[in-house]
N, C-alpha and C. Protein backbone atom coordinates (compact mmCIF):
# COMPACT_ATOMS: atom_id res chain seq x y z
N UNK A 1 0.87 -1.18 0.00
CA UNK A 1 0.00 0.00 0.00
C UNK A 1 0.90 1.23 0.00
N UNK A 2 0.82 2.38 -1.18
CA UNK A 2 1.08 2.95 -0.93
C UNK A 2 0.91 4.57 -0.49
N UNK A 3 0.54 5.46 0.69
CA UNK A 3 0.30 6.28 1.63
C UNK A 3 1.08 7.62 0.74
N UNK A 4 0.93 8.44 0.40
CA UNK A 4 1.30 9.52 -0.05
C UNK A 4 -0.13 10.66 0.46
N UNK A 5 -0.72 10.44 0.93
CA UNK A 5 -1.48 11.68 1.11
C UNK A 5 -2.19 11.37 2.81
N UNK A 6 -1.87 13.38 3.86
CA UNK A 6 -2.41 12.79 4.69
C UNK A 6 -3.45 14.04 4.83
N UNK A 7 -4.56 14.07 5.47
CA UNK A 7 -5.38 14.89 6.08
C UNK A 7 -5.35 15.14 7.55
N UNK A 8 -5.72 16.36 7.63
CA UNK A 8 -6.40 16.90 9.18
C UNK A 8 -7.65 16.84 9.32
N UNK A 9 -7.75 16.23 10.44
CA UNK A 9 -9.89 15.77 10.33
C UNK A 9 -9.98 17.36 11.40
N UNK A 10 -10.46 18.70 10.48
CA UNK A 10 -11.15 19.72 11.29
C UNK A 10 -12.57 19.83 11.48
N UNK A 11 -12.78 20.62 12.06
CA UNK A 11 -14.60 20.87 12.65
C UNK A 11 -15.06 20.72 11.43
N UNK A 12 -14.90 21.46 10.58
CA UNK A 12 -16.06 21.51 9.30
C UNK A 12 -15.82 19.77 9.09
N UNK A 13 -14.95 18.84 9.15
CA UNK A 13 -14.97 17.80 8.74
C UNK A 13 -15.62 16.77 9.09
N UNK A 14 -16.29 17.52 10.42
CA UNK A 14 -16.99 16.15 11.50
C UNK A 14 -18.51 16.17 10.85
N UNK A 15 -19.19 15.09 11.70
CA UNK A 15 -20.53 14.65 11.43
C UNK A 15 -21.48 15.34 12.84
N UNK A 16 -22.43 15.10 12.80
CA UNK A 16 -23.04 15.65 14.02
C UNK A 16 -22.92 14.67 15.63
N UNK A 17 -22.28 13.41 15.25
CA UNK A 17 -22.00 13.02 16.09
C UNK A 17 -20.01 13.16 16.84
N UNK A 18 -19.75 14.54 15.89
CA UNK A 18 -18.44 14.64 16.31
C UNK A 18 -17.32 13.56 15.54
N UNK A 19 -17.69 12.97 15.03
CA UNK A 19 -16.62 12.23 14.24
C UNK A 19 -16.69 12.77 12.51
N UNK A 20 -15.42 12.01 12.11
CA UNK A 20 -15.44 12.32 10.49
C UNK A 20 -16.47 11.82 9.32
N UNK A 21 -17.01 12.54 8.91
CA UNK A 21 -18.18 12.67 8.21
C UNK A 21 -17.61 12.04 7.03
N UNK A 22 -18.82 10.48 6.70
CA UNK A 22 -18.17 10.00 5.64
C UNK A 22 -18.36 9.85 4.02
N UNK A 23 -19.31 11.04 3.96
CA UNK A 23 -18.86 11.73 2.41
C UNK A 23 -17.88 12.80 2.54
N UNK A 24 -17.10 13.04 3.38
CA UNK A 24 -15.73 14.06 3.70
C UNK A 24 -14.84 13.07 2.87
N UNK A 25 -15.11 11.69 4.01
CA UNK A 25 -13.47 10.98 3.47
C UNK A 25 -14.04 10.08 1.95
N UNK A 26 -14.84 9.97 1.71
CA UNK A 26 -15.12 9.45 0.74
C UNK A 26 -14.74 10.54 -0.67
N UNK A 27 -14.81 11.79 -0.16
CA UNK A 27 -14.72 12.79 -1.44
C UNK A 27 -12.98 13.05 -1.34
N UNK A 28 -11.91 12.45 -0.24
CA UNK A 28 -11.02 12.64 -0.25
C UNK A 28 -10.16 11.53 -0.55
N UNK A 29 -10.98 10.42 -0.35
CA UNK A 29 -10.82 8.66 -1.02
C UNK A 29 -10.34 9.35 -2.93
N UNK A 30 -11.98 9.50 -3.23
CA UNK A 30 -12.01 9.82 -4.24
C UNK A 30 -10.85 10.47 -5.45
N UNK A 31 -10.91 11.79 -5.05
CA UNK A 31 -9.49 12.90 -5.39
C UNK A 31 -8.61 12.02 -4.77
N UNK A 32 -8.20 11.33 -4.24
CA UNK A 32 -7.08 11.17 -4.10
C UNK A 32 -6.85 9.41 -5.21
N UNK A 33 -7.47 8.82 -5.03
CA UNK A 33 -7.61 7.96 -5.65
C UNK A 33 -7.06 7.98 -7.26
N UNK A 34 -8.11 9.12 -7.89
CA UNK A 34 -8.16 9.70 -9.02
C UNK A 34 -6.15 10.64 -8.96
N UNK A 35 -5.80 10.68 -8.73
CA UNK A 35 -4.48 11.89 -8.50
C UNK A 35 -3.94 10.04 -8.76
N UNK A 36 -3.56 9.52 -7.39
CA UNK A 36 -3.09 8.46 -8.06
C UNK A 36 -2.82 7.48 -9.50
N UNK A 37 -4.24 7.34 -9.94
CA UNK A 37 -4.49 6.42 -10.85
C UNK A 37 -3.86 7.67 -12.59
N UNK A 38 -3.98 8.21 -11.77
CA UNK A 38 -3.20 9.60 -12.58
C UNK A 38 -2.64 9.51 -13.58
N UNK A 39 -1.38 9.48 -11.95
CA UNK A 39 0.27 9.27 -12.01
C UNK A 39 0.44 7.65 -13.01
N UNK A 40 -0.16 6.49 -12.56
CA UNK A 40 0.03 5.34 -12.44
C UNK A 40 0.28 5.21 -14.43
N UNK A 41 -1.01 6.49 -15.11
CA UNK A 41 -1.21 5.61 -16.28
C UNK A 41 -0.93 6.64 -17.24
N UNK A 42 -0.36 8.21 -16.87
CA UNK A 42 0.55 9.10 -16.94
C UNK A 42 -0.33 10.00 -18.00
N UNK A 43 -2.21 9.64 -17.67
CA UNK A 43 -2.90 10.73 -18.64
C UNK A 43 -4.47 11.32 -17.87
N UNK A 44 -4.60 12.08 -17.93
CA UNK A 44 -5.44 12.96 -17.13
C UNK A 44 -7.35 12.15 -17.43
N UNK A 45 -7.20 11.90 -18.07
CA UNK A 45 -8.29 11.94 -18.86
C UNK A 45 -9.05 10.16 -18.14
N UNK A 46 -9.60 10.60 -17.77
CA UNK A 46 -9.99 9.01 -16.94
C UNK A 46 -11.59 9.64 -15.79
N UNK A 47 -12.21 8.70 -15.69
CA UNK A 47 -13.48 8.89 -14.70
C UNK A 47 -13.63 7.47 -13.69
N UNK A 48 -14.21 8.14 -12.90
CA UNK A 48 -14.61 7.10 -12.12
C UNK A 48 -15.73 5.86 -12.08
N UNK A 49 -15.36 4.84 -12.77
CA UNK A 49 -16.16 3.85 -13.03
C UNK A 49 -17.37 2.80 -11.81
N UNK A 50 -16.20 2.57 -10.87
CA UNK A 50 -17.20 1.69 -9.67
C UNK A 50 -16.36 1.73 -8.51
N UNK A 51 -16.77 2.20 -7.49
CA UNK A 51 -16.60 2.23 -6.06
C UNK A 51 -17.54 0.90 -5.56
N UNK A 52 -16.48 -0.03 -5.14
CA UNK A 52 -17.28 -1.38 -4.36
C UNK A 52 -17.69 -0.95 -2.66
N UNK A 53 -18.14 -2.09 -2.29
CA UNK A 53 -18.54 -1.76 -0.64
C UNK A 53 -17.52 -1.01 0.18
N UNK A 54 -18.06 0.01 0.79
CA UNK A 54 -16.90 1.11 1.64
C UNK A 54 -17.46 0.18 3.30
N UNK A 55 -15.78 0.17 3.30
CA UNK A 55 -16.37 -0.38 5.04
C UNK A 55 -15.65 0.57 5.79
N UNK A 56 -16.74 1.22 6.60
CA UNK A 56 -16.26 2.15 7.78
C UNK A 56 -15.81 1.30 8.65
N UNK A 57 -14.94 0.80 9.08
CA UNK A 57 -14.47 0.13 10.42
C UNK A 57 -14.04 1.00 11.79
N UNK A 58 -13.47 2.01 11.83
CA UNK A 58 -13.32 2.86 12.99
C UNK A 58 -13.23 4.36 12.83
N UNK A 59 -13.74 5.30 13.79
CA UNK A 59 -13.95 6.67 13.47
C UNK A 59 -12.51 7.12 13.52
N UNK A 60 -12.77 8.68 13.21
CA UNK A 60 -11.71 9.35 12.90
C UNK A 60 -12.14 10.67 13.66
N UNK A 61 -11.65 11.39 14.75
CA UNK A 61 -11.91 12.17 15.35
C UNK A 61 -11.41 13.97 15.35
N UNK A 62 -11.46 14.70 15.47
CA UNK A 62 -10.84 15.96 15.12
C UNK A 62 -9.34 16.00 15.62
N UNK A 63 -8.72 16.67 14.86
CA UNK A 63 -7.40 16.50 15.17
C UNK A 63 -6.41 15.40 15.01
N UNK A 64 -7.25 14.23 14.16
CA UNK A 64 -6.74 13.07 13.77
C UNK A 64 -5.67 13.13 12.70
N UNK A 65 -5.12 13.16 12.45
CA UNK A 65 -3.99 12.75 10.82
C UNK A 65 -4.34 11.31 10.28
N UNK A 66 -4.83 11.75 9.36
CA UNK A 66 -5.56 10.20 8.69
C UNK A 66 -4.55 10.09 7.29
N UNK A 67 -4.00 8.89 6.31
CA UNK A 67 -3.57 8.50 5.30
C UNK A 67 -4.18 7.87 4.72
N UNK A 68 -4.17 8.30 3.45
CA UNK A 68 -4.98 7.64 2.91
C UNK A 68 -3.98 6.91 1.68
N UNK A 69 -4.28 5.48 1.51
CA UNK A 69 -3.04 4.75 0.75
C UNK A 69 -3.78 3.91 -0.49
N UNK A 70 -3.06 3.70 -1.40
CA UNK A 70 -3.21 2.89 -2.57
C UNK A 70 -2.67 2.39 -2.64
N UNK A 71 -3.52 0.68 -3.72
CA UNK A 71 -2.38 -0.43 -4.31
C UNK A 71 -3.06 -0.30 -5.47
N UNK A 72 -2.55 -0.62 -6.68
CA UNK A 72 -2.69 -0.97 -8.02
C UNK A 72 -3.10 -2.46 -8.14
N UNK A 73 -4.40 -3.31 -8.04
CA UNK A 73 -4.76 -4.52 -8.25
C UNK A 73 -4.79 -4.74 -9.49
N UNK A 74 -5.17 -4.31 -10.43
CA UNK A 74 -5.69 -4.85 -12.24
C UNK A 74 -5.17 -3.50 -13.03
N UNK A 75 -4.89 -4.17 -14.22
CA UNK A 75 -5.30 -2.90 -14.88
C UNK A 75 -5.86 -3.87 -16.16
N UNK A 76 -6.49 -3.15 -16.88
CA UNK A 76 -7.22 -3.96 -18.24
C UNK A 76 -7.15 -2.64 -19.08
N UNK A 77 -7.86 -3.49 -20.57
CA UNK A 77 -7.27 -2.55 -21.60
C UNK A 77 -7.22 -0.72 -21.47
N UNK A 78 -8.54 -0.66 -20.89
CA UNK A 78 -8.80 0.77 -21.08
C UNK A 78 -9.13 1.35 -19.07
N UNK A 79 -9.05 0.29 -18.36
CA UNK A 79 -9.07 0.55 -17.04
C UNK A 79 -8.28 0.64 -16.21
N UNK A 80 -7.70 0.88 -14.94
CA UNK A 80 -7.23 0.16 -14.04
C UNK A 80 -7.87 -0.26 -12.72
N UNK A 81 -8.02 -0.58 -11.79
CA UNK A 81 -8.31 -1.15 -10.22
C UNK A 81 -7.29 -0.57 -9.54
N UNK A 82 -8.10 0.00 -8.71
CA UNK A 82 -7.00 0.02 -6.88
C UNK A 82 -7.57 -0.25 -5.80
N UNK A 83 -6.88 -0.16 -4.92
CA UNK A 83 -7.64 -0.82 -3.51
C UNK A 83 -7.14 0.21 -2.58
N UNK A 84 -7.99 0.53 -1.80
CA UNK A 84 -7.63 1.56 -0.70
C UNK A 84 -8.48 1.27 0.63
N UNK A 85 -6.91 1.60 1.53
CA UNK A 85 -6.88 1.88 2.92
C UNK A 85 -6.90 3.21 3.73
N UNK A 86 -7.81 3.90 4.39
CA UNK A 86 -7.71 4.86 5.00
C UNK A 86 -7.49 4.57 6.66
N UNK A 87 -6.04 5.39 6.68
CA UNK A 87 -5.75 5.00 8.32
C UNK A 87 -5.30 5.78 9.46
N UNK A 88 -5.18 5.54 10.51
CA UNK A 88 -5.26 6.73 11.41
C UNK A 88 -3.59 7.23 11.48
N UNK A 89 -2.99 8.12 11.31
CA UNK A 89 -1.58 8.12 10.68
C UNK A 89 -0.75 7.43 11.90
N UNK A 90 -1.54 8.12 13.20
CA UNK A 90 -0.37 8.04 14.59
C UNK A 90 -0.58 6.59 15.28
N UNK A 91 -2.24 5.93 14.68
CA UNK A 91 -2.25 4.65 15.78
C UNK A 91 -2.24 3.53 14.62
N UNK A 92 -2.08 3.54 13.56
CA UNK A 92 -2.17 2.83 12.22
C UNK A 92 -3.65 1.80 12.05
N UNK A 93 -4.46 2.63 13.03
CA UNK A 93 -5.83 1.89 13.02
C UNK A 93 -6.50 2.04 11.53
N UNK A 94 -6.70 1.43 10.89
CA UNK A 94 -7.67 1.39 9.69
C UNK A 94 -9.20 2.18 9.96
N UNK A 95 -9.59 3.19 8.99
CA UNK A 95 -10.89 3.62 9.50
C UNK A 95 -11.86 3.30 8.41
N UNK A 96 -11.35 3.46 7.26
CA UNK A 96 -11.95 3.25 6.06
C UNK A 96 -11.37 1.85 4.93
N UNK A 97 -11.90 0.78 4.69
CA UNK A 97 -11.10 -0.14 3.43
C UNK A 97 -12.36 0.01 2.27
N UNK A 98 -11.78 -0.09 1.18
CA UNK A 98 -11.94 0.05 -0.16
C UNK A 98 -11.70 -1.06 -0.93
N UNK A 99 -11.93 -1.74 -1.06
CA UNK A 99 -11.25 -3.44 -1.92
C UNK A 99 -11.08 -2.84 -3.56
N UNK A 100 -12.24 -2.39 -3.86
CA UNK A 100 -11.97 -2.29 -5.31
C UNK A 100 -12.52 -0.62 -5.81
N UNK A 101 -12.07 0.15 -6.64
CA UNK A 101 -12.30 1.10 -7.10
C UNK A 101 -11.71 1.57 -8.72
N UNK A 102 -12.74 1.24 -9.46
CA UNK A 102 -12.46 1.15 -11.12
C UNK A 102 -12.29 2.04 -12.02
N UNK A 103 -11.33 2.37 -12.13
CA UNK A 103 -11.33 4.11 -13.31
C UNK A 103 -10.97 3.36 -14.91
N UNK A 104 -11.13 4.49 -15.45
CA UNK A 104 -11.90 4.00 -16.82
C UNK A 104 -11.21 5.41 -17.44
N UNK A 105 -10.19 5.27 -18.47
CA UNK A 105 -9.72 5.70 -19.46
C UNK A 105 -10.33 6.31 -20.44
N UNK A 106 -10.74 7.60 -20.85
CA UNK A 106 -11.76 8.00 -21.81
C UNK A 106 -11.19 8.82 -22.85
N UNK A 107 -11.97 8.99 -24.06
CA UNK A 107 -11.20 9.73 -24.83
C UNK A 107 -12.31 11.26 -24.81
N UNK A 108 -12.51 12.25 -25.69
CA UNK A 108 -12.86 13.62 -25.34
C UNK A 108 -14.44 13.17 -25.40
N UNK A 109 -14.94 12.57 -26.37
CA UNK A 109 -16.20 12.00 -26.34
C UNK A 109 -17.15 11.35 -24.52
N UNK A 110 -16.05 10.91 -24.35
CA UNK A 110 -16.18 10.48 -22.84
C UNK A 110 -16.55 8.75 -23.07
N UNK A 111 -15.53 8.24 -23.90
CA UNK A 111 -15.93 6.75 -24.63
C UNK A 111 -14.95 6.24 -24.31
N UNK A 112 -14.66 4.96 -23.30
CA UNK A 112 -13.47 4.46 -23.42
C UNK A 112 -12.38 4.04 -24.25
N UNK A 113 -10.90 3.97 -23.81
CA UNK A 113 -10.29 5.02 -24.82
C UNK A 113 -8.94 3.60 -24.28
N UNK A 114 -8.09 2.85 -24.95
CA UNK A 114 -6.86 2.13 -24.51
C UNK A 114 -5.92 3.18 -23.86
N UNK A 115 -5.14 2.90 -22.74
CA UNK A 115 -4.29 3.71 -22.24
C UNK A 115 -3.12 3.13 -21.77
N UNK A 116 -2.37 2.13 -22.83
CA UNK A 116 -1.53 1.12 -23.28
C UNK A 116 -0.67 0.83 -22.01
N UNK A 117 -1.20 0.59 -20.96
CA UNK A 117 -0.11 0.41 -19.88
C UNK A 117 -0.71 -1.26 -19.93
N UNK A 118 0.27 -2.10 -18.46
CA UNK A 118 0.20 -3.30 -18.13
C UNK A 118 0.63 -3.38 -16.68
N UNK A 119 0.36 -4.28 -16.13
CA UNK A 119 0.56 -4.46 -14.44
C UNK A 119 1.70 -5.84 -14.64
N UNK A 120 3.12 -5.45 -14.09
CA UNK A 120 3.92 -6.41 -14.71
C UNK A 120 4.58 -6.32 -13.00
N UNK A 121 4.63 -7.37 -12.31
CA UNK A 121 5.35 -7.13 -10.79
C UNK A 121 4.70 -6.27 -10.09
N UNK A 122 3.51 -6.14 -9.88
CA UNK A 122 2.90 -4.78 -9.08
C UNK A 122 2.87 -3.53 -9.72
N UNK A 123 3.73 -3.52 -10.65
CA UNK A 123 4.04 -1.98 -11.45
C UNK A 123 3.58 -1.79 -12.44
N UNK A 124 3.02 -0.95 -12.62
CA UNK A 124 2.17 -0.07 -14.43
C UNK A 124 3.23 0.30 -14.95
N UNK A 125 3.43 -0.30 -15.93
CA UNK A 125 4.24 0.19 -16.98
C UNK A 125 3.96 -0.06 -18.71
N UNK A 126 4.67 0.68 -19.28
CA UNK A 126 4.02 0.82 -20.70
C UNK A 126 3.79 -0.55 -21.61
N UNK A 127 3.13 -0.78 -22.70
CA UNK A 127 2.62 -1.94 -22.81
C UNK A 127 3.97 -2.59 -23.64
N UNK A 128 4.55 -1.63 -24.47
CA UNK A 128 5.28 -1.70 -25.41
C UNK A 128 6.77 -2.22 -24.57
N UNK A 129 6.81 -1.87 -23.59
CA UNK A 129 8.23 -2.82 -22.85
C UNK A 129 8.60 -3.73 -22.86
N UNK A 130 7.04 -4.78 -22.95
CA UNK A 130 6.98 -5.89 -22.49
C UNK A 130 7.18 -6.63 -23.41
């Protein structure tokens, strides 16, 4: 998994029961997800296809430092998969898991579009290497 992005859970971030409100971290799952899958396939142009079951497993409280981390599971012709962990930075408690989350390669039409990479050892790399 890899952790490159962390947040501050502030007031505006909580729920009414004082914890982190979870279309906050879900919209920060998201963008961050998307920034990743980015980098991974080195072209801007991509949407968000399918978010699988979000399991809240433990809150996140104000003043928390939360990370939020990616792995690269699949990639297919015009897609890739990642899997994400959101965790508490200082107690490494898990608050949020993500198993699967599907972005989808598009061209200006908004039609899926090949974005010639491959998952070779864990790593995206270009198709033509291989």
């Amino acid at each position: 998994m890899i952790y490159r992005n962390r947040r501050l859970v502030i007031s505006g971030d909580l729920n009414a029961r004082g914890t982190l409100f979870g279309g906050q971290c879900m919209k920060w799952v998201d963008e961050e997800a998307a920034i990743y899958v980015i980098c991974q396939l080195g072209v801007t142009n991509i949407v968000t296809k399918l978010i699988s079951e979000i399991n809240f497993i433990s809150p996140a409280h104000l003043g928390d430092v939360v990370e939020i981390g990616m792995t690269t599971t699949a990639v297919g012709r015009t897609s890739i998969t990642v899997e994400c962990d959101v965790r508490n930075k200082m107690t490494g408690q898990t608050i949020v898991k993500i198993e699967k989350m599907v972005f989808v390669c598009v061209d200006s039409d908004g039609h899926p579009t090949p974005h010639n990479k491959i998952l070779v050892d864990g790593e995206v790399t270009d198709r033509n290497t291989e």
